[in-house]
Protein backbone atom coordinates (compact mmCIF):
# COMPACT_ATOMS: atom_id res chain seq x y z
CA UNK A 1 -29.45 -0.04 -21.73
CA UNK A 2 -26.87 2.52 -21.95
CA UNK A 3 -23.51 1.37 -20.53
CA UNK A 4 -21.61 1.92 -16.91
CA UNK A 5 -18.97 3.77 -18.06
CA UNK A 6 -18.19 5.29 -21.91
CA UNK A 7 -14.87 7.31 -22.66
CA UNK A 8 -14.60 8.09 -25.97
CA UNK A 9 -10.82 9.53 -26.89
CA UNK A 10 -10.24 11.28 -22.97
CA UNK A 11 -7.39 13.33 -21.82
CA UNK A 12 -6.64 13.83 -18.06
CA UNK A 13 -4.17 15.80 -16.84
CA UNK A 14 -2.57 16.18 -13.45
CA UNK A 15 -0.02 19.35 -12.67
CA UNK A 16 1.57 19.55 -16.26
CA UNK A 17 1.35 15.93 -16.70
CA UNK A 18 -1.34 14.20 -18.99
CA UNK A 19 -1.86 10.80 -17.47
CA UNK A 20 -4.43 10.18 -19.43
CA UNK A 21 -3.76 10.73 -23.14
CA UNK A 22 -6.64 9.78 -25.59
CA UNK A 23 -8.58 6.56 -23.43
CA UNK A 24 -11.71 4.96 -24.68
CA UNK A 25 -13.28 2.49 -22.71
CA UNK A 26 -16.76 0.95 -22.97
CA UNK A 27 -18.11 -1.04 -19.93
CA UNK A 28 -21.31 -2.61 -19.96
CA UNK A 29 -23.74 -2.73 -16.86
CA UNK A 30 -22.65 -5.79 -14.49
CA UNK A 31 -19.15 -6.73 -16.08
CA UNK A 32 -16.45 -7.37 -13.91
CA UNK A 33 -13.04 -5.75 -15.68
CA UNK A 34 -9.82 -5.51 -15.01
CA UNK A 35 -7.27 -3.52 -16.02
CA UNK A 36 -3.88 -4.46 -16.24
CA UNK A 37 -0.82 -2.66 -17.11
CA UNK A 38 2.06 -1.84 -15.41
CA UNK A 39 2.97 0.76 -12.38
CA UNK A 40 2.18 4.56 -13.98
CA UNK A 41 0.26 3.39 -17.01
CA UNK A 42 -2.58 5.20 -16.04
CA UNK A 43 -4.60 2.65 -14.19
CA UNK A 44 -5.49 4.89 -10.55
CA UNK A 45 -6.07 7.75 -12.77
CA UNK A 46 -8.87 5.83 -15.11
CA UNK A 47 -10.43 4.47 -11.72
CA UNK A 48 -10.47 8.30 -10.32
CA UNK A 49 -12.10 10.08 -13.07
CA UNK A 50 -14.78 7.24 -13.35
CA UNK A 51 -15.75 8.55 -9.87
CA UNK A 52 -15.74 12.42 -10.39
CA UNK A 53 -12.51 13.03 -8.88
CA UNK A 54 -10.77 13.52 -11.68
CA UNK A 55 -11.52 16.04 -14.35
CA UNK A 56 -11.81 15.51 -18.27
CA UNK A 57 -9.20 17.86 -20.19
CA UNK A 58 -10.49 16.82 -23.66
CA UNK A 59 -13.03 14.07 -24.55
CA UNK A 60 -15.80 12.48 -23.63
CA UNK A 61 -16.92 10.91 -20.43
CA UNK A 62 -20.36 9.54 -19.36
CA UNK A 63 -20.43 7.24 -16.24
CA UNK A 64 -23.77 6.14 -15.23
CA UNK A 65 -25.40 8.21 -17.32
CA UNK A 66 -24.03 11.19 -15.83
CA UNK A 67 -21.72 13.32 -18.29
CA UNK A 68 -18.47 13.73 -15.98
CA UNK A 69 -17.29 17.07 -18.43
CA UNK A 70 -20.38 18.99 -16.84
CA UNK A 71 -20.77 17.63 -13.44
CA UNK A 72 -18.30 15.00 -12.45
CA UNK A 73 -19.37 15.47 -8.63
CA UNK A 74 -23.26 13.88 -9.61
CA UNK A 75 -22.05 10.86 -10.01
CA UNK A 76 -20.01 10.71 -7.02
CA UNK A 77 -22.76 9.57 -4.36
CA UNK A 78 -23.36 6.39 -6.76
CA UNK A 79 -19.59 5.24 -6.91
CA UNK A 80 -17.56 3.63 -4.46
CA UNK A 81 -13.75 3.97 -4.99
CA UNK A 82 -11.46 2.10 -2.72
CA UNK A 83 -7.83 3.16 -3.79
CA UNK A 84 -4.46 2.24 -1.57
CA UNK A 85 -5.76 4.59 1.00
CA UNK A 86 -8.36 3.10 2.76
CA UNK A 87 -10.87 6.27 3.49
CA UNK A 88 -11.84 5.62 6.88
CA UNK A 89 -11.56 7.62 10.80
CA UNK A 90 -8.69 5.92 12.78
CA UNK A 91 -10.51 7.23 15.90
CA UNK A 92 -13.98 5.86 15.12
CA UNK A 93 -15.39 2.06 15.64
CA UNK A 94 -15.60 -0.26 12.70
CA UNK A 95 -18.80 0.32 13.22
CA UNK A 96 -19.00 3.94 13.17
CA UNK A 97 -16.95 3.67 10.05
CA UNK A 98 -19.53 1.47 8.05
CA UNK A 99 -22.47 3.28 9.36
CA UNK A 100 -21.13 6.68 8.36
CA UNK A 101 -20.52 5.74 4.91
CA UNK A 102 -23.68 3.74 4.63
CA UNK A 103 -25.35 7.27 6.22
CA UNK A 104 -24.37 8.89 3.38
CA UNK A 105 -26.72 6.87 0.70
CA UNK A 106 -29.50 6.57 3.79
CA UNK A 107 -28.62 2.81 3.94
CA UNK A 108 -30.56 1.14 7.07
CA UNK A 109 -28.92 -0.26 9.78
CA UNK A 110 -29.66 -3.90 9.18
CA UNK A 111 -27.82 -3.04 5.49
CA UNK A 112 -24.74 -1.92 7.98
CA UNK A 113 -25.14 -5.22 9.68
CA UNK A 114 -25.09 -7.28 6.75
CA UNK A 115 -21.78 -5.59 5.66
CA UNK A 116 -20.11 -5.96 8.15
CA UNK A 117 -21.43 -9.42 8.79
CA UNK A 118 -20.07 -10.02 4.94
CA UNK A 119 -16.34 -9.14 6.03
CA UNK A 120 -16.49 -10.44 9.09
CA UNK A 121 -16.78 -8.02 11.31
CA UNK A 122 -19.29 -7.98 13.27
CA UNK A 123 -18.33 -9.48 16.38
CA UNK A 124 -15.46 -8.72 18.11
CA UNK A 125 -14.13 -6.45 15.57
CA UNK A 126 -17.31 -3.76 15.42
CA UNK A 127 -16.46 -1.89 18.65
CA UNK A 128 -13.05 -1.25 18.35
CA UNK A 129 -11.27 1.90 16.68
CA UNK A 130 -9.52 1.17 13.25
CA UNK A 131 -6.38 2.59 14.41
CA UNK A 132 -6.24 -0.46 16.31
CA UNK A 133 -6.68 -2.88 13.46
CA UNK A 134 -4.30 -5.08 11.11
CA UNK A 135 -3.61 -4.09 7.57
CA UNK A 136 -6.03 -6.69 6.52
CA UNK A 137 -8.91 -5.62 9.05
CA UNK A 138 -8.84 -2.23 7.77
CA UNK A 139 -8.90 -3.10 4.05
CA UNK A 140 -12.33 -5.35 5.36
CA UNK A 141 -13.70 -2.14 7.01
CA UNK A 142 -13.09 -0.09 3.72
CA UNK A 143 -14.85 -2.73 1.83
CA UNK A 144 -18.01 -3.32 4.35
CA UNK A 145 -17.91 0.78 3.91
CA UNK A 146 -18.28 0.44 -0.06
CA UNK A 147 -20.72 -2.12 0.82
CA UNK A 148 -22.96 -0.56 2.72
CA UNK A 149 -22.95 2.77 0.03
CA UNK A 150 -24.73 0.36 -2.70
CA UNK A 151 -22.73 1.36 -5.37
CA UNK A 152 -23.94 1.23 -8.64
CA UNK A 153 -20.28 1.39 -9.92
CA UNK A 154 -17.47 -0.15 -8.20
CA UNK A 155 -13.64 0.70 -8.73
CA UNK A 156 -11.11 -1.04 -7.00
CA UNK A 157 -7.29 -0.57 -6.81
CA UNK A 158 -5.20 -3.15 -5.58
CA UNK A 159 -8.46 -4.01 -3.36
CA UNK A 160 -6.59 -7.98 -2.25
CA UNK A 161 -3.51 -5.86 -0.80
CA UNK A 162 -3.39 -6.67 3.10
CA UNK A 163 -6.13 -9.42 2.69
CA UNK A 164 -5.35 -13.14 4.29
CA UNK A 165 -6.46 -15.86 2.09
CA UNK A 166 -10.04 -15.89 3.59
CA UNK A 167 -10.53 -12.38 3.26
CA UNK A 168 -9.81 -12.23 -0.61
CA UNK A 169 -11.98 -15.21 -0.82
CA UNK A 170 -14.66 -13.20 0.76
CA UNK A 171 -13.92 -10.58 -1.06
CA UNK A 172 -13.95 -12.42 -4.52
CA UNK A 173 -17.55 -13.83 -3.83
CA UNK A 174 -18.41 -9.79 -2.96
CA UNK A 175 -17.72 -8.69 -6.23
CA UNK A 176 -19.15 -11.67 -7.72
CA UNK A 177 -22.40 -11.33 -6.04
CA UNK A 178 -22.55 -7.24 -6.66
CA UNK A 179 -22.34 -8.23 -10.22
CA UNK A 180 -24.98 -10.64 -9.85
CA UNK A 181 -26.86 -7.89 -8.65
CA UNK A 182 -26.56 -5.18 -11.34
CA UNK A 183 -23.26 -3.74 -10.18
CA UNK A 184 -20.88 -2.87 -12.54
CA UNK A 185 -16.93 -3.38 -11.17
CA UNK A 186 -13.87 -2.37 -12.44
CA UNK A 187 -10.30 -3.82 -10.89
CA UNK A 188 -7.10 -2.07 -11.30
CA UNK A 189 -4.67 -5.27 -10.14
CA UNK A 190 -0.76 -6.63 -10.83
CA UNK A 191 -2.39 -9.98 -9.17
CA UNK A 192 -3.32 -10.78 -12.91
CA UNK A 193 -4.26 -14.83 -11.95
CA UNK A 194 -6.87 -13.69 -9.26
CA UNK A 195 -7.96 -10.81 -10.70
CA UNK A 196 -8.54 -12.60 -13.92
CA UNK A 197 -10.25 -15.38 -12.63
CA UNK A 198 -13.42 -12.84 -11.44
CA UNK A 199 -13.18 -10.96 -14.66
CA UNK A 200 -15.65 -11.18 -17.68
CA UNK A 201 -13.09 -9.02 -19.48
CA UNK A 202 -9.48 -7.38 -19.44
CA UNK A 203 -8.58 -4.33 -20.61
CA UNK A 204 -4.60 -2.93 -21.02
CA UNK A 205 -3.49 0.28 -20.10
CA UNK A 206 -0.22 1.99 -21.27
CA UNK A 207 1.14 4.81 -21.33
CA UNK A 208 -2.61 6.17 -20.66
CA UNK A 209 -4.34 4.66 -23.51
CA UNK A 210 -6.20 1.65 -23.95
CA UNK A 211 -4.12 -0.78 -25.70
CA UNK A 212 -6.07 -3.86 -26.05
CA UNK A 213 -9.10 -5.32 -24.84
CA UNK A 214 -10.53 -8.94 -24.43
């Protein structure tokens, strides 16, 4: 099977400034990765041109199959990015939220339900406006978004920030279980002990190479 993501010596550049500077990465189908390294290292820009939104300068770059160099947007409907902004309407429901996102793969409304069930929102929560909620019940509406999209390829930055402890419980048994179900993740996180504890693998990121891998 041929793997979720393969960058083979990739150079990304944004203004005059390459912040990627000759990455290859390998990720097989269902690992859990995380990628450490510290702030500017390249991390958010390795997560953004996995999903499409960044473009490839130099290299090589196939993510689910799809070569990014050619058309970096077809791969975008099978990704779900959650970066430090969560992506969702401050003047729409939870509700609305999930079922917009989910609208955009065709995903049925009991597959809304059960994400928002997942991050515990259902109740209460569903029928009010996110400009109304915590820190922490907006980062559970972005994930019951990514969720409900199905993504084949998950990339998460930071995704505990603004979590209680329950929620990046939940959220650690969510990643687990998308694995479990042929989802491939990858984790950009400084919470190395957490982080590390889902991951089948860590990779390092400096200066916007890959350094090491285990």
């Amino acid at each position: 099977m041929e793997p979720a993501v393969e960058l083979v010596d990739v150079v990304a550049v944004l203004g005059a400034f390459p912040v990627l500077a000759g990455a290859t990465l390998r990720v097989e189908r269902s690992e859990i990765v995380l990628l450490r390294g510290p702030n500017g290292a390249g991390k958010t820009s390795l997560l953004r041109l996995c999903a499409g939104l960044l473009p490839v300068e130099r290299g090589t770059a196939t993510v689910l199959g799809v070569d990014l160099v050619h058309d970096r947007t077809a791969v975008r409907t099978r990704v779900g990015l959650l970066g430090h902004a969560n992506g969702l309407y401050a003047d729409l429901t939870v509700a609305d939220n999930v079922r917009f996102w989910g609208a955009t793969v065709g995903a049925s409304a009991e597959e809304v339900n059960a994400a928002m069930e997942r991050m515990g929102l259902a109740d209460r929560l569903a029928d009010v406006s996110v400009g109304r909620l915590s820190a922490g019940q907006r980062r559970r509406t972005a994930l019951a978004c990514l969720i409900a999209r199905r993504a084949e390829l998950w990339l998460l930055d930071e995704p505990h920030a603004g979590l209680d402890a329950a929620g990046r419980d939940e959220l650690d048994a969510t990643l687990r279980s998308a694995a479990v179900a042929g989802a491939t993740v990858i984790v950009a996180s400084h919470e190395l002990e957490r982080a590390g504890s889902l991951a089948t693998r860590v990779v390092q990121v400096v200066g916007g190479c890959i350094r090491e891998a285990r």
